[in-house]
Protein backbone atom coordinates (compact mmCIF):
# COMPACT_ATOMS: atom_id res chain seq x y z
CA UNK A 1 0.00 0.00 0.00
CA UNK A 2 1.40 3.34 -0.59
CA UNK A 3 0.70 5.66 2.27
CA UNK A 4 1.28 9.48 1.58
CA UNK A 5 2.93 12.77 3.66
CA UNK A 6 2.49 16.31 2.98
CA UNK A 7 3.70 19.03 5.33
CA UNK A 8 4.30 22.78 4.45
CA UNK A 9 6.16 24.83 6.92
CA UNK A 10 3.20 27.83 8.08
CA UNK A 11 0.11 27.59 8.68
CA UNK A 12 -1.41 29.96 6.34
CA UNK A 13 0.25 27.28 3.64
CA UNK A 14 -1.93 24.89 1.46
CA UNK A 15 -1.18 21.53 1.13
CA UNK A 16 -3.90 20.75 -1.45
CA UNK A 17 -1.30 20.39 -4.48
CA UNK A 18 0.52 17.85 -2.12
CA UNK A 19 -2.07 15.90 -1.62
CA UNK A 20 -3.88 15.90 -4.92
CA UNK A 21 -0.52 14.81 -6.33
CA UNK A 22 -0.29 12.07 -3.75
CA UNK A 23 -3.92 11.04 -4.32
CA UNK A 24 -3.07 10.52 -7.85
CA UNK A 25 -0.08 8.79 -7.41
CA UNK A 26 -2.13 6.09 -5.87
CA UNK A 27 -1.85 6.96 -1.80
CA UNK A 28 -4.76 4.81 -0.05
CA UNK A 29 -3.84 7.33 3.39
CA UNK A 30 -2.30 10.33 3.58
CA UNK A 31 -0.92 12.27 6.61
CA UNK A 32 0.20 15.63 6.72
CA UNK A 33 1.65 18.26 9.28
CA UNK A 34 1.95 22.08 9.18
CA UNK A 35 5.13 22.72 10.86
CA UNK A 36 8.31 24.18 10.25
CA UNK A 37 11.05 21.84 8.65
CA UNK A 38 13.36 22.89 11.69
CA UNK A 39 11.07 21.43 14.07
CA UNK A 40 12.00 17.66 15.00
CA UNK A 41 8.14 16.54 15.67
CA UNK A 42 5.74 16.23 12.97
CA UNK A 43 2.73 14.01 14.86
CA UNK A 44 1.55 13.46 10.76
CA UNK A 45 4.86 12.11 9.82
CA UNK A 46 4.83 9.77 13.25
CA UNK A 47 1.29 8.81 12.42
CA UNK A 48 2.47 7.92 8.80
CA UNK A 49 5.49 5.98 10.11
CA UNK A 50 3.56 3.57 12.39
CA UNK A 51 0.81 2.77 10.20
CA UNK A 52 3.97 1.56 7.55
CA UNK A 53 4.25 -1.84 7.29
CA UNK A 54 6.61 -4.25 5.53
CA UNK A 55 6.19 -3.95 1.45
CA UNK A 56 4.18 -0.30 2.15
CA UNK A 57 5.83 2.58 0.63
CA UNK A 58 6.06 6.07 2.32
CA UNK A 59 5.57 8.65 -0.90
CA UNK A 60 6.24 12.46 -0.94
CA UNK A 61 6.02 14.87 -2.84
CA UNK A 62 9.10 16.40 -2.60
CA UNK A 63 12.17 15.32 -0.47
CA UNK A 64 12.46 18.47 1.53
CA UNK A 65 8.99 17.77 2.97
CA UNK A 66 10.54 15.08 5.51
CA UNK A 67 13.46 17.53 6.87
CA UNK A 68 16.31 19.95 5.59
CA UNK A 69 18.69 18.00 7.41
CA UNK A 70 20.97 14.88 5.91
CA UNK A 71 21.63 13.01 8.26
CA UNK A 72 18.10 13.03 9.55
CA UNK A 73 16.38 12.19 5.79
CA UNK A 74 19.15 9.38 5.51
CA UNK A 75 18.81 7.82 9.23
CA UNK A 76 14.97 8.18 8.58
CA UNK A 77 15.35 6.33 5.06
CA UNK A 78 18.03 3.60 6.53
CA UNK A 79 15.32 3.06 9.07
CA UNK A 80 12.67 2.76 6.31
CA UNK A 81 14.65 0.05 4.44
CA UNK A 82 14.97 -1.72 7.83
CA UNK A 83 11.67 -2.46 8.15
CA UNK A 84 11.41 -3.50 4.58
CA UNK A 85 9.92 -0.44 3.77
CA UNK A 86 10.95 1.74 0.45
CA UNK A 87 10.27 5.21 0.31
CA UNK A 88 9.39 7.99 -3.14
CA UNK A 89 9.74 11.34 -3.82
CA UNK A 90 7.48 12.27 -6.76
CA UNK A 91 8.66 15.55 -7.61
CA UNK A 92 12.68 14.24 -7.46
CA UNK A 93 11.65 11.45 -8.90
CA UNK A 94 13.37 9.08 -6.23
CA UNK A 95 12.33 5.58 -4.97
CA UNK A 96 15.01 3.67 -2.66
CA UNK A 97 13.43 0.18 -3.49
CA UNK A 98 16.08 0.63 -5.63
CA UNK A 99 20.47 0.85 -5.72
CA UNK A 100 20.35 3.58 -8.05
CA UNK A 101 17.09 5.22 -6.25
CA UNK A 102 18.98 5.14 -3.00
CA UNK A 103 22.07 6.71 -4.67
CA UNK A 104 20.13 9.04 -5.89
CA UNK A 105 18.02 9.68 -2.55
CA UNK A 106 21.24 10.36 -0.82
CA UNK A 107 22.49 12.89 -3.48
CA UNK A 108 19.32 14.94 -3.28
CA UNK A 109 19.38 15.01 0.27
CA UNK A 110 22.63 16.38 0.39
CA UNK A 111 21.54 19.31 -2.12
CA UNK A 112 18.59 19.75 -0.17
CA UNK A 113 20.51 20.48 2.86
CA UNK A 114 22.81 22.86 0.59
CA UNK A 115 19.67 25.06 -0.68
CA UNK A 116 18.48 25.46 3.18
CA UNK A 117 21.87 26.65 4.30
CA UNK A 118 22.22 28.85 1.14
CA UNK A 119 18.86 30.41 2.00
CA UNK A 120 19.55 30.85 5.50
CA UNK A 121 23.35 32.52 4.75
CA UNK A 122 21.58 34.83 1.85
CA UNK A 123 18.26 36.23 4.34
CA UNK A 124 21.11 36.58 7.26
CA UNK A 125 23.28 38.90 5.11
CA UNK A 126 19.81 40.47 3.21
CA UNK A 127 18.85 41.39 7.20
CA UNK A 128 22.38 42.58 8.08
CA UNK A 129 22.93 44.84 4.87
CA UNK A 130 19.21 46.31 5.46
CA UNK A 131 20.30 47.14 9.13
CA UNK A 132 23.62 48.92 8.22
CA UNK A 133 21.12 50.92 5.81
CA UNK A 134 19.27 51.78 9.61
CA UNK A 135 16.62 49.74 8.37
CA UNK A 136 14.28 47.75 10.93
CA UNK A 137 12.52 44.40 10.89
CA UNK A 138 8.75 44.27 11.91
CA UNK A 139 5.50 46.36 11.58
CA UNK A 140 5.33 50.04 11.33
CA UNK A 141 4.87 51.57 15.00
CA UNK A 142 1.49 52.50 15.33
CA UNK A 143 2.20 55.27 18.16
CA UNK A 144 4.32 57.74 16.45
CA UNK A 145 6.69 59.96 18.23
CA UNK A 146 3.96 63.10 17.51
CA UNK A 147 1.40 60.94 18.90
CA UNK A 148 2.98 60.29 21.80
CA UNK A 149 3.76 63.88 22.38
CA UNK A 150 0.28 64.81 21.81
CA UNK A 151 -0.40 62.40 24.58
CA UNK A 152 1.68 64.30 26.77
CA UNK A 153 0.29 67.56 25.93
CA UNK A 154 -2.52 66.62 26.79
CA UNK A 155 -1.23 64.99 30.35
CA UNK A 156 -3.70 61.89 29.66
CA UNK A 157 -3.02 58.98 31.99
CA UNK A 158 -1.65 55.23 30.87
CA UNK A 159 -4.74 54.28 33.23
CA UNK A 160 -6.85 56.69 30.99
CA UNK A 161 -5.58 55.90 27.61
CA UNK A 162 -6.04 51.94 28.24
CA UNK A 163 -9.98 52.26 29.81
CA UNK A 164 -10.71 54.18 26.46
CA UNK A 165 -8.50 52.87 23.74
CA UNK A 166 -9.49 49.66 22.59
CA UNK A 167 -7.21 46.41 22.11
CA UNK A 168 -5.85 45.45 18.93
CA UNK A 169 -8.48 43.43 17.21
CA UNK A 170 -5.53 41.37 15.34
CA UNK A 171 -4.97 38.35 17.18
């Protein structure tokens, strides 16, 4: 049986094309998660890996969707071919049932890992050049330094401003 996992890293993200593609790629069950691909829990992926038995295959759509880390796609695959288990990546077009699909697996993993840290290195110096330019991260302050001085002018109270001002209605 070929049991499916989708996971996207917000979540504000879809994972409809993931699991369309999955569907049609002949997935009796699929699991999903909606975490970060730092984080070392997905409860999807666990969920996934227990219900795999021997002669099952785990399919993805794309390799990155099980971790950006190589040593933790190839101890999850070596534990996948343990318990008799092969494992596909539609997208990379990988499947380690086989000697050249587990070459393969391990090659893409490694690139994988790559594009992560390249990403990472490349928004680290994008944030640092930005603050050298006295740029800052985050929303717009709402209370402006001319509000606040109005605010003063007019000797209102913290007490007074937060009995008449109401909350933020953005969660």
């Amino acid at each position: 049986m070929l049991i499916g996992y989708a996971r996207v890293s917000r979540q504000d993200q879809n994972l409809d094309l993931q699991i369309k593609t999955l569907a049609k790629a002949g997935c009796k069950k699929v699991f999903d998660d909606k975490l970060s691909g730092t984080r070392a829990e997905w409860s999807g992926l666990a969920t996934a890996l227990t219900m795999l038995r021997e002669s099952d295959t785990l399919v993805v759509w794309k390799l990155d969707r099980l971790g950006r880390s190589v040593k933790n796609l190839v101890d999850l695959a070596g534990e996948l071919r343990r318990q008799g288990v092969p494992f596909k990546s539609l997208t990379d077009s990988i499947d380690t049932g086989t000697a050249s699909g587990r070459f393969f697996f391990h090659v893409m993993a490694s690139l994988a890992e790559m594009e992560r840290e390249l990403i990472v290195e490349r928004t680290c110096a994008g944030l640092e050049a930005a603050r050298r330019l006295g740029r800052k991260g985050g929303r717009r302050r709402q209370m402006t330094d001319s509000k606040i001085e109005s605010a003063k002018n007019l000797d209102v109270s913290v007490p007074t401003l937060y009995r008449w001002i109401p909350a933020s209605s953005q969660p």
